[in-house]
PDB file of N, CA and C in Angstrom:
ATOM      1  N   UNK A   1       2.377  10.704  -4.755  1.00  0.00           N
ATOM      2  CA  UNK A   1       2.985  11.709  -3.918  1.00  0.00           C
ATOM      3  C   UNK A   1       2.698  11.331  -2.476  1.00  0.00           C
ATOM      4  N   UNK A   2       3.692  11.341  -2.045  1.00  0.00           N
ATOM      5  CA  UNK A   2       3.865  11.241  -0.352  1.00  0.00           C
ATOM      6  C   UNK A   2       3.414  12.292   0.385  1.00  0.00           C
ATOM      7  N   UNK A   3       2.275  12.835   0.752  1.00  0.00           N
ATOM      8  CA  UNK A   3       2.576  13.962   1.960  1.00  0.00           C
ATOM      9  C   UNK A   3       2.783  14.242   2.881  1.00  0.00           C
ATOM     10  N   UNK A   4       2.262  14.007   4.057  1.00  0.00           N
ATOM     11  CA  UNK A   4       2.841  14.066   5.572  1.00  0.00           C
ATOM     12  C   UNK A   4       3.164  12.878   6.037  1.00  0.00           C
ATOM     13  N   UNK A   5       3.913  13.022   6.756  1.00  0.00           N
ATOM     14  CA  UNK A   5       4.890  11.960   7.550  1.00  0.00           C
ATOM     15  C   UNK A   5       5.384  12.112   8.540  1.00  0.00           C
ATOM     16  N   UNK A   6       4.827  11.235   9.670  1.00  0.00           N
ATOM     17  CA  UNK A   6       4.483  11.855  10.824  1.00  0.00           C
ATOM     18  C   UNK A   6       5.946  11.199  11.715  1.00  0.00           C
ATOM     19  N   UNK A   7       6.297   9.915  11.619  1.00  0.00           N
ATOM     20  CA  UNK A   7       7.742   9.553  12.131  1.00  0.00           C
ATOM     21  C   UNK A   7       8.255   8.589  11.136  1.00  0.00           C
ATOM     22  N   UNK A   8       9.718   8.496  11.458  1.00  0.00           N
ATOM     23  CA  UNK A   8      10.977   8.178  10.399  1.00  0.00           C
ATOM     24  C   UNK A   8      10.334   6.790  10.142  1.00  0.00           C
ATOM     25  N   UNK A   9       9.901   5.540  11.201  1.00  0.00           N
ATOM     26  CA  UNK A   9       9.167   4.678  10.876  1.00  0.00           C
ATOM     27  C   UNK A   9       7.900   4.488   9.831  1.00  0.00           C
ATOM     28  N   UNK A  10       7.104   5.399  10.104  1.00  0.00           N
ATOM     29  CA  UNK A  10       5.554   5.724   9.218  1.00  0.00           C
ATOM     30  C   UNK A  10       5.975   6.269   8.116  1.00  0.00           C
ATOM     31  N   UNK A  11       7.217   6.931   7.865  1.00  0.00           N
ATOM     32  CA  UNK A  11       7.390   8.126   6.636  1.00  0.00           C
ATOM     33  C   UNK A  11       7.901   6.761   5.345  1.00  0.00           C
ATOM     34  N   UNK A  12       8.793   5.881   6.143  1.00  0.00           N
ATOM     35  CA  UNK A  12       9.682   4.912   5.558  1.00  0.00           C
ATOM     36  C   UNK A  12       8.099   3.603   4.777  1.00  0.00           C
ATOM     37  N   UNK A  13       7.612   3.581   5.459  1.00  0.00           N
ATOM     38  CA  UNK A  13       6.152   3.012   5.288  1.00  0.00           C
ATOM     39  C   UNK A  13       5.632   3.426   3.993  1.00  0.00           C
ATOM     40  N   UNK A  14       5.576   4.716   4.319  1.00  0.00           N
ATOM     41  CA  UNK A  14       4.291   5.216   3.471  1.00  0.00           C
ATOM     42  C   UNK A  14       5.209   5.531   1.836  1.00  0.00           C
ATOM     43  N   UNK A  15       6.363   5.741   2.169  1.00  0.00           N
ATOM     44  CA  UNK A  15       7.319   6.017   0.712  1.00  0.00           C
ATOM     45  C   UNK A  15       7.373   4.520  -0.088  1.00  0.00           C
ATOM     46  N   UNK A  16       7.883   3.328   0.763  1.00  0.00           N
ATOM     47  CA  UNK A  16       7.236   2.029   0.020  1.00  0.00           C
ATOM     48  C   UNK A  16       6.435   1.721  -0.300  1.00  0.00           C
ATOM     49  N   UNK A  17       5.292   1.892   0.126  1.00  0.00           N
ATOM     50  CA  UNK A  17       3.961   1.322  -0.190  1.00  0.00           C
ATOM     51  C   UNK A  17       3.470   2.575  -1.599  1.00  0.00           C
ATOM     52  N   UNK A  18       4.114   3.951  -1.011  1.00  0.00           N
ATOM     53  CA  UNK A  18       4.038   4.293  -2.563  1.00  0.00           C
ATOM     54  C   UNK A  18       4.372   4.437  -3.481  1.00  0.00           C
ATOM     55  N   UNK A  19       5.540   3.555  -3.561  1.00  0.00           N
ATOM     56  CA  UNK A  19       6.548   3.364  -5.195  1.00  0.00           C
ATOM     57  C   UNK A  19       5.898   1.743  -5.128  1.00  0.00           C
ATOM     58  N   UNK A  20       5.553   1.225  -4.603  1.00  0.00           N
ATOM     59  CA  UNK A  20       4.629  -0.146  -4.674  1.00  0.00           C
ATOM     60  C   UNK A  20       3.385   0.043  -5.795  1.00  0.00           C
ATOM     61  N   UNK A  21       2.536   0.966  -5.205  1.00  0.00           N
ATOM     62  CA  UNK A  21       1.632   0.955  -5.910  1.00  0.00           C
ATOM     63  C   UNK A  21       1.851   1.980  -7.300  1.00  0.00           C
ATOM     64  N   UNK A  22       2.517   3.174  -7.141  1.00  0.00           N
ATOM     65  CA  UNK A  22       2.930   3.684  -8.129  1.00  0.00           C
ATOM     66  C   UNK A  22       3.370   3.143  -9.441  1.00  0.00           C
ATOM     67  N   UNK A  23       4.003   1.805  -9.187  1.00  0.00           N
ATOM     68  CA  UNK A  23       4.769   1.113  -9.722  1.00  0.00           C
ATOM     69  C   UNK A  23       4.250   0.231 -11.205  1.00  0.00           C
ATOM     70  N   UNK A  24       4.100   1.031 -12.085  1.00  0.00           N
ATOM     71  CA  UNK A  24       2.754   0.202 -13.471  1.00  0.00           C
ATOM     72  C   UNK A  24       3.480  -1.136 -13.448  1.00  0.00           C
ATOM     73  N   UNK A  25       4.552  -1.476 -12.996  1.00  0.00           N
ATOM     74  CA  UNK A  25       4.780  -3.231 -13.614  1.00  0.00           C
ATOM     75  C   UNK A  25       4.451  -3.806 -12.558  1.00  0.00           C
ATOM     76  N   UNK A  26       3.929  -3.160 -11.339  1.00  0.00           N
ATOM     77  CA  UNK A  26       3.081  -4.206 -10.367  1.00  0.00           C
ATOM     78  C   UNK A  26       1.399  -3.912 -10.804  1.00  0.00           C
ATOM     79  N   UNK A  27       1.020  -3.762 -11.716  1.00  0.00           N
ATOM     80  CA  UNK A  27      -0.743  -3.173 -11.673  1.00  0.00           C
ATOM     81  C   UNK A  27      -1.183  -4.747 -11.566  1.00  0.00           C
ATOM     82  N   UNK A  28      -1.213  -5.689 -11.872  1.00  0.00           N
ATOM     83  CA  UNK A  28      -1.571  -6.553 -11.910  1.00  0.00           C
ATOM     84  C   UNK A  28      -1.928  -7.317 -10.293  1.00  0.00           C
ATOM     85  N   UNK A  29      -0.784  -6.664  -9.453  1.00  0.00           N
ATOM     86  CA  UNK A  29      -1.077  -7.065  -8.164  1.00  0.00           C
ATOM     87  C   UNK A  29      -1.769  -6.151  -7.307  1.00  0.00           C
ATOM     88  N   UNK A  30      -1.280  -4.684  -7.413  1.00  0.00           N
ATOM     89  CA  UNK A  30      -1.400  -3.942  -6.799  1.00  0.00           C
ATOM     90  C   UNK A  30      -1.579  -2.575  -7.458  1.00  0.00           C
ATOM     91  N   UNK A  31      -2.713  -1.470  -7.563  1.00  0.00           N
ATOM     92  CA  UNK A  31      -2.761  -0.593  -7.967  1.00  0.00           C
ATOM     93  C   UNK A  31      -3.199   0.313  -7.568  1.00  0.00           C
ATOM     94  N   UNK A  32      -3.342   1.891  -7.898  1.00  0.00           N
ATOM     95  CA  UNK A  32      -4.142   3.223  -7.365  1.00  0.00           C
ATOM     96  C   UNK A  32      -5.923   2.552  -8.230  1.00  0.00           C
ATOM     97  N   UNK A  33      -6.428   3.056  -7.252  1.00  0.00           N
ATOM     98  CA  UNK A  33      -8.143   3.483  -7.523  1.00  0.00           C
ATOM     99  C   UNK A  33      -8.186   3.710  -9.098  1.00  0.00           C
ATOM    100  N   UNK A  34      -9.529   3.767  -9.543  1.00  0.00           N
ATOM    101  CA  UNK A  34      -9.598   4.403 -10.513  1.00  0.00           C
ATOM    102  C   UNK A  34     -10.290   5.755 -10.351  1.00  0.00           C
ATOM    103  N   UNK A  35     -10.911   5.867  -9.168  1.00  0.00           N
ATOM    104  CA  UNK A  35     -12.159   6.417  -9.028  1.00  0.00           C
ATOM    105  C   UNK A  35     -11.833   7.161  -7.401  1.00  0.00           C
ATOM    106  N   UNK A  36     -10.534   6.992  -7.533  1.00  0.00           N
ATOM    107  CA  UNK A  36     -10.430   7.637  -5.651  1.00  0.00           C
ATOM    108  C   UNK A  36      -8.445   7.700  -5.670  1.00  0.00           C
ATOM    109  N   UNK A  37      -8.301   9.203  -5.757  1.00  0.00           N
ATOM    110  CA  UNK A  37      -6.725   9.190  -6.032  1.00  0.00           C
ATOM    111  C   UNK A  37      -6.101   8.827  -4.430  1.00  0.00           C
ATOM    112  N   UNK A  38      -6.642   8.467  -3.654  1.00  0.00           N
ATOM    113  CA  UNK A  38      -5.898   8.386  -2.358  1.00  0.00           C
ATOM    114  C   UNK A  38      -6.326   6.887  -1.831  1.00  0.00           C
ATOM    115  N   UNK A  39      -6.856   6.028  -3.146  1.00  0.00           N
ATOM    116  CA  UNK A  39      -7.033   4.559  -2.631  1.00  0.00           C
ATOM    117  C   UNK A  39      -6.164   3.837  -3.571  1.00  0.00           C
ATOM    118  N   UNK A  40      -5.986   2.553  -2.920  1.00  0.00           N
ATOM    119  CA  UNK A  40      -5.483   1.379  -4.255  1.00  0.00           C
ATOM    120  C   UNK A  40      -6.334   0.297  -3.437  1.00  0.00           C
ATOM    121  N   UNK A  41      -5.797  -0.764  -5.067  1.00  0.00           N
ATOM    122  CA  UNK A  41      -6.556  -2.315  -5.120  1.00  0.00           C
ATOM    123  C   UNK A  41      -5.500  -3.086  -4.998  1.00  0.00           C
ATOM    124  N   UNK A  42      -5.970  -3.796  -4.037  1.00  0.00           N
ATOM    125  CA  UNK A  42      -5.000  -5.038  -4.061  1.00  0.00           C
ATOM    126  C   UNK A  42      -5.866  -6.460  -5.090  1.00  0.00           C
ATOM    127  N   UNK A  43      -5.098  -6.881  -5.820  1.00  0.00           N
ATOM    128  CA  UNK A  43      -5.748  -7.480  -6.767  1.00  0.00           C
ATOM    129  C   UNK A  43      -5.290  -9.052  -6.838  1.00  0.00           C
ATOM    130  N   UNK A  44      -4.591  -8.935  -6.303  1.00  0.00           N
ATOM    131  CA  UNK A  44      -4.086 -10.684  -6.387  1.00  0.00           C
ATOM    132  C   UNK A  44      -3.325 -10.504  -5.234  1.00  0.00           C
ATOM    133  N   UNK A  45      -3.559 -11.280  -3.817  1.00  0.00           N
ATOM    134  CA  UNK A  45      -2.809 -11.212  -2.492  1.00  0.00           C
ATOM    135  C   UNK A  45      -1.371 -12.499  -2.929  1.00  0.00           C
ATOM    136  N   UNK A  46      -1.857 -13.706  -3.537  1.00  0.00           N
ATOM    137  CA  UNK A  46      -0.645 -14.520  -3.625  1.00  0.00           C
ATOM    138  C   UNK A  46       0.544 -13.690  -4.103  1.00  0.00           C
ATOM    139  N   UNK A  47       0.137 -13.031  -5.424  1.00  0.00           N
ATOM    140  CA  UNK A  47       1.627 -12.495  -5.939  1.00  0.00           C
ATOM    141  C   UNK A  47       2.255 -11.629  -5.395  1.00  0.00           C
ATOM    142  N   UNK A  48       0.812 -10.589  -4.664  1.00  0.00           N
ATOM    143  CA  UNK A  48       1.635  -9.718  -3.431  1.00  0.00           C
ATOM    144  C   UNK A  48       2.526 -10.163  -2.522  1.00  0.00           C
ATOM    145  N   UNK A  49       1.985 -11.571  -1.880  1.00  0.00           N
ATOM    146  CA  UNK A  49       2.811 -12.006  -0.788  1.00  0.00           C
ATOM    147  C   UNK A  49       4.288 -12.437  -1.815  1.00  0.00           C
ATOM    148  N   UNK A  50       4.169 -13.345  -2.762  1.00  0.00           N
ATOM    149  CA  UNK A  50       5.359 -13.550  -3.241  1.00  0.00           C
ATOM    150  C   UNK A  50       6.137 -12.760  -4.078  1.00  0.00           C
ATOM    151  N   UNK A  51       5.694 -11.979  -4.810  1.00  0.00           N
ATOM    152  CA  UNK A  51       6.142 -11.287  -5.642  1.00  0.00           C
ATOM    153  C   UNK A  51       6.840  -9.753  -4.799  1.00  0.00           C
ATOM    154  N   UNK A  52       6.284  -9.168  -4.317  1.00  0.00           N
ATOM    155  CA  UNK A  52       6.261  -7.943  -3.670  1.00  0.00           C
ATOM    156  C   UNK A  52       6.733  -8.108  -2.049  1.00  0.00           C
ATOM    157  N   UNK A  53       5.697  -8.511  -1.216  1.00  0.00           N
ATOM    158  CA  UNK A  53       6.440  -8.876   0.601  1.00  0.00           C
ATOM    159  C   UNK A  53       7.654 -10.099   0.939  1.00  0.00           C
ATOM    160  N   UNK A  54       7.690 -10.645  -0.101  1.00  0.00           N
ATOM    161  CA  UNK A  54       8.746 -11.767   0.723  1.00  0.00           C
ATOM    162  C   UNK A  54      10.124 -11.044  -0.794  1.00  0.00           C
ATOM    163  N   UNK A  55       9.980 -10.191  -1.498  1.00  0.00           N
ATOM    164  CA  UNK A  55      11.281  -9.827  -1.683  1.00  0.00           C
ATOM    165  C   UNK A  55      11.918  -9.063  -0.911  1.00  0.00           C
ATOM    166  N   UNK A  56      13.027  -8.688  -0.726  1.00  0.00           N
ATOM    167  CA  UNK A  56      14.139  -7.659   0.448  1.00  0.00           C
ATOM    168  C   UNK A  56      13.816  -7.022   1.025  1.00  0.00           C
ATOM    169  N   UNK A  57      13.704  -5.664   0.962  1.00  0.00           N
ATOM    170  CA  UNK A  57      13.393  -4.811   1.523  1.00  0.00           C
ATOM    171  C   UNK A  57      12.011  -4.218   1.779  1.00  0.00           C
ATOM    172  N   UNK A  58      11.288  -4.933   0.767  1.00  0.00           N
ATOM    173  CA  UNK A  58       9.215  -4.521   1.005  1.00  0.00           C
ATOM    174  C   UNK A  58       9.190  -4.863   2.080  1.00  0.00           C
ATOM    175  N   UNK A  59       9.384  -6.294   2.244  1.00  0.00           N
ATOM    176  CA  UNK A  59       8.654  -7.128   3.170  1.00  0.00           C
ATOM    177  C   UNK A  59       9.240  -6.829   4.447  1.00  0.00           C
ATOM    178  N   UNK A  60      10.582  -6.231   5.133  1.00  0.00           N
ATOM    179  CA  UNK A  60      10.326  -5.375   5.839  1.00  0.00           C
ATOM    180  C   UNK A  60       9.883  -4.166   6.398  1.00  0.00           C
ATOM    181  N   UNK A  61       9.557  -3.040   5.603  1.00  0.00           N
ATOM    182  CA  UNK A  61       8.469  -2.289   5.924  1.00  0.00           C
ATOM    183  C   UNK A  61       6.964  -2.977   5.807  1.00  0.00           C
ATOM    184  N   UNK A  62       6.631  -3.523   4.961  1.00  0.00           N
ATOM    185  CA  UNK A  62       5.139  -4.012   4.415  1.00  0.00           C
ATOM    186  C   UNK A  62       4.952  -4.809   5.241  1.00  0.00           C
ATOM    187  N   UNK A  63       5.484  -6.038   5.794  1.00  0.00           N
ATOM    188  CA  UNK A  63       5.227  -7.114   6.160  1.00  0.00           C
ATOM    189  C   UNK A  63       5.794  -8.019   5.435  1.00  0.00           C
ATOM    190  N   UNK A  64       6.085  -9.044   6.115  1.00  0.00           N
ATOM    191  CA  UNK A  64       6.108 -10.458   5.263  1.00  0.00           C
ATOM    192  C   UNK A  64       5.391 -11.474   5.203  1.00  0.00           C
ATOM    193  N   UNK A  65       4.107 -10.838   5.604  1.00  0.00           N
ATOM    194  CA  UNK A  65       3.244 -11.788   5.114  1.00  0.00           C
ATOM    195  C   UNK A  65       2.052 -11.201   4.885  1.00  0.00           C
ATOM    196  N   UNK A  66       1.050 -11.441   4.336  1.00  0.00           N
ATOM    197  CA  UNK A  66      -0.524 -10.445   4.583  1.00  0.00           C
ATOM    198  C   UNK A  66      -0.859 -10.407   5.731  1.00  0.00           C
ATOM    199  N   UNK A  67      -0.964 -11.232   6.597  1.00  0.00           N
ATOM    200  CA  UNK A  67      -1.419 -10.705   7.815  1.00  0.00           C
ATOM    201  C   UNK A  67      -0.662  -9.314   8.705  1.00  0.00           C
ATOM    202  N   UNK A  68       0.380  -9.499   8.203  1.00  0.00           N
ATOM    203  CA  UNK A  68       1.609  -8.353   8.941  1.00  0.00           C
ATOM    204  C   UNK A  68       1.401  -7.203   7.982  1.00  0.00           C
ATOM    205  N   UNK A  69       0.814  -7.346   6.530  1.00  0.00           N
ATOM    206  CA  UNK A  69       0.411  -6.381   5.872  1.00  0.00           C
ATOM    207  C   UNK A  69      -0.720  -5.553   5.858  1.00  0.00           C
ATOM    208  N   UNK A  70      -1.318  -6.321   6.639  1.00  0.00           N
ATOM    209  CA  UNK A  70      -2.579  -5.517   6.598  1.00  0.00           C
ATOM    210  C   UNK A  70      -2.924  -5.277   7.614  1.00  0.00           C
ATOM    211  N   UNK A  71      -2.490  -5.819   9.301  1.00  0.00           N
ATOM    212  CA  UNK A  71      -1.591  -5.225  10.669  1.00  0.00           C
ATOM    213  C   UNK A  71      -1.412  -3.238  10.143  1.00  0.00           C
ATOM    214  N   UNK A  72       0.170  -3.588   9.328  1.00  0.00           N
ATOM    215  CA  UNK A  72       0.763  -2.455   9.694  1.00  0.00           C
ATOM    216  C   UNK A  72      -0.440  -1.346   8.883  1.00  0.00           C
ATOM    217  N   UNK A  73      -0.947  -1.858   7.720  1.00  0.00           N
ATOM    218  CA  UNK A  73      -2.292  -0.678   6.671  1.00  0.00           C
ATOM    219  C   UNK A  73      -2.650  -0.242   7.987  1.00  0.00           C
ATOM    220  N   UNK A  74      -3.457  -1.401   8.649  1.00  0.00           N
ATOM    221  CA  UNK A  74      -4.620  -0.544  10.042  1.00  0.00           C
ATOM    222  C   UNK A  74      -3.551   0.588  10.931  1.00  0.00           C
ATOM    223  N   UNK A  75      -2.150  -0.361  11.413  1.00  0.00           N
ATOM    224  CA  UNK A  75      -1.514   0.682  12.445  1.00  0.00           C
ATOM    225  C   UNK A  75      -1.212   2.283  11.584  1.00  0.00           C
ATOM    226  N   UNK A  76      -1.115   1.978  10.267  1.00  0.00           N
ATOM    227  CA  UNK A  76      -0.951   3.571   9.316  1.00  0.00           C
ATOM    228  C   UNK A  76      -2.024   4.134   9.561  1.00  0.00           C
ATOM    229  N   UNK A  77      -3.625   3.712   9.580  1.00  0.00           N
ATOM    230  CA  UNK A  77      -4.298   5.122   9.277  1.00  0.00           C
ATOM    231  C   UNK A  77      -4.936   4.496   8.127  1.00  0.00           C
ATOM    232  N   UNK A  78      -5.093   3.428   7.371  1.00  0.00           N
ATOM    233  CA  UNK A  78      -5.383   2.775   6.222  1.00  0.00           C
ATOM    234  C   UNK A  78      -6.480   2.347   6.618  1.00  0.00           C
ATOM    235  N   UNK A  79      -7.511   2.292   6.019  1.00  0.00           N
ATOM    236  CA  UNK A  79      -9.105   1.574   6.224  1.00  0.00           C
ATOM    237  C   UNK A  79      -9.316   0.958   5.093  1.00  0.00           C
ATOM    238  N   UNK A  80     -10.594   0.069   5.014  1.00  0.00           N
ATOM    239  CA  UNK A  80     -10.589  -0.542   4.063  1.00  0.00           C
ATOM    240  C   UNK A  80     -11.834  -0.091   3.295  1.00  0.00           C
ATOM    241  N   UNK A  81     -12.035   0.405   2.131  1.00  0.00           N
ATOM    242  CA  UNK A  81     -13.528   1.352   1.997  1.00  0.00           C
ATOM    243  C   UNK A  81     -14.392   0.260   0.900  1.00  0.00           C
ATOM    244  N   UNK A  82     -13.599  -0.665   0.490  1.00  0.00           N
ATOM    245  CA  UNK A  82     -14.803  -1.289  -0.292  1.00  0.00           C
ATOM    246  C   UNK A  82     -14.151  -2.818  -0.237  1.00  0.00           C
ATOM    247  N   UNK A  83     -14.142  -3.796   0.035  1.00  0.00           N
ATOM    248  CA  UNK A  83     -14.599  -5.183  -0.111  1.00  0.00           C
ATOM    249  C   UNK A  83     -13.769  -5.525  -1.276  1.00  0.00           C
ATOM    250  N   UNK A  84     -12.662  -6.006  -1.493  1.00  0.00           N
ATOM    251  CA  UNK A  84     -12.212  -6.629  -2.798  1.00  0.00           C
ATOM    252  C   UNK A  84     -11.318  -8.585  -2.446  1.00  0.00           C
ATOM    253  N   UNK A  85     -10.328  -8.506  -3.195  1.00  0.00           N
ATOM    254  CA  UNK A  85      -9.457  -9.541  -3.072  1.00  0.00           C
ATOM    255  C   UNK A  85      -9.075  -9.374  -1.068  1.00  0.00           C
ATOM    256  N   UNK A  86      -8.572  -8.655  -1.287  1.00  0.00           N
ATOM    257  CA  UNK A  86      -7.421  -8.135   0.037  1.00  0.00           C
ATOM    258  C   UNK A  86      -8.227  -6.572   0.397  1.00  0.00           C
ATOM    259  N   UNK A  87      -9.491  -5.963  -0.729  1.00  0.00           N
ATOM    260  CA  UNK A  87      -9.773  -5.186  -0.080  1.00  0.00           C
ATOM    261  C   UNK A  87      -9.570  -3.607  -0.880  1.00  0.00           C
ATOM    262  N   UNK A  88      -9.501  -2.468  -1.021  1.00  0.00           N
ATOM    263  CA  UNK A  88      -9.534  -1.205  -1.369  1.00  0.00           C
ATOM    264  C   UNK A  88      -9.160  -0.232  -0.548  1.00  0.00           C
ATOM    265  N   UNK A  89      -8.017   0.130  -0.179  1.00  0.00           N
ATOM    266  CA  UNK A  89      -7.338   0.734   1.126  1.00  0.00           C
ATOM    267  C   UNK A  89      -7.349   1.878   0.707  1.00  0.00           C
ATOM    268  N   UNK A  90      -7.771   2.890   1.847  1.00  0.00           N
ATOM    269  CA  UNK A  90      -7.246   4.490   1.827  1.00  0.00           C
ATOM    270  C   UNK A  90      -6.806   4.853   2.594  1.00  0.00           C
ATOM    271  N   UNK A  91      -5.996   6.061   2.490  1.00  0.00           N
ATOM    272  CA  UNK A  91      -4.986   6.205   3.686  1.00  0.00           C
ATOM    273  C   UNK A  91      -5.754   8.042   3.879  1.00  0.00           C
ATOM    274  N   UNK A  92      -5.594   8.939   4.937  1.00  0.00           N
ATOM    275  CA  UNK A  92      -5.755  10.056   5.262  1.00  0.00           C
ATOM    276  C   UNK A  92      -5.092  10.774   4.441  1.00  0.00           C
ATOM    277  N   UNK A  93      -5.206  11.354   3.552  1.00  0.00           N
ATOM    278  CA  UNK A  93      -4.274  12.075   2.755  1.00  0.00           C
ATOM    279  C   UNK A  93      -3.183  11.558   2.580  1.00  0.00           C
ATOM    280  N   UNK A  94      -2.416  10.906   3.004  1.00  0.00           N
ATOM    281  CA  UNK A  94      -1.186  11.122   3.136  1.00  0.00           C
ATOM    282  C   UNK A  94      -0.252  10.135   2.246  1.00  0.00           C
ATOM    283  N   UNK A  95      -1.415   9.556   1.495  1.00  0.00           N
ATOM    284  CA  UNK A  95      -0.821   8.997   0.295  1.00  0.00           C
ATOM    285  C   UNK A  95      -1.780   9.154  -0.956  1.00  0.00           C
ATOM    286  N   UNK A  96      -1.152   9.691  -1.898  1.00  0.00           N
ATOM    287  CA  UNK A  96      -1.895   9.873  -2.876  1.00  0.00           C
ATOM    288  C   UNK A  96      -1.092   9.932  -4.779  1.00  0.00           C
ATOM    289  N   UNK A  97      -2.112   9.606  -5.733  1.00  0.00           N
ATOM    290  CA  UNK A  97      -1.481   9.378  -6.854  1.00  0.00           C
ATOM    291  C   UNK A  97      -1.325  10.634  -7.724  1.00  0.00           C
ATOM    292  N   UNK A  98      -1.832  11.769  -6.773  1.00  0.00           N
ATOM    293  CA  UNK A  98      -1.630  13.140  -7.111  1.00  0.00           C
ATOM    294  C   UNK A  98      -0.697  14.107  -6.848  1.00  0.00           C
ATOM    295  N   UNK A  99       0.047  14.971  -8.029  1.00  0.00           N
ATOM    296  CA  UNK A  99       1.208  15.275  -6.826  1.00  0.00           C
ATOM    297  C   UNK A  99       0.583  16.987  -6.111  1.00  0.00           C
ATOM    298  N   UNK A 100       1.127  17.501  -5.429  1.00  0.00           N
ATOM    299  CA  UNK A 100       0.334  18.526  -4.742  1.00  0.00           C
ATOM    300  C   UNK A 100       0.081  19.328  -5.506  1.00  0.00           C
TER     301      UNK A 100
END
């Protein structure tokens, strides 16, 4: 669930990145927490970059590349709370695997 969305840019952001991770036939790259409904794992950055940012339309909101991906996480509001592949991102509420 998407909740606040603060401009048409950030809203467009945060709705990809959460049918991204939402998404069970990406778990392998990319998934929600197990243990924190408002984090995910990035679990394999190669397939992210190829699989997920350099197809159509991700990789212009997301980035097209990790570095531009993990750019725009910080410009969202995204921190990184635990140390993984690419890291364990949470966002301020405003993305979450819960719906309200």
């Amino acid at each position: 669930m998407v909740r606040i969305l603060s401009t048409e840019s950030s809203s467009s952001f945060y709705v990809q990145l959460y049918q991204i991770v939402d998404d069970h036939s990406s778990d392998q790259i990319i998934s929600w927490s197990k243990t924190n409904n408002n984090s995910f794992i990035v679990w394999d950055m190669k397939r992210l970059r190829r699989d997920i940012l350099l197809k159509s339309f991700s990789g212009v909101l997301l980035g097209r590349n990790l570095t531009e991906f993990v750019a725009k996480l910080r410009s969202n509001g995204f921190k990184t709370v635990v140390k993984g592949p690419l890291g364990n991102w949470s966002s301020h509420m405003m993305i979450s695997r819960e719906a309200l």
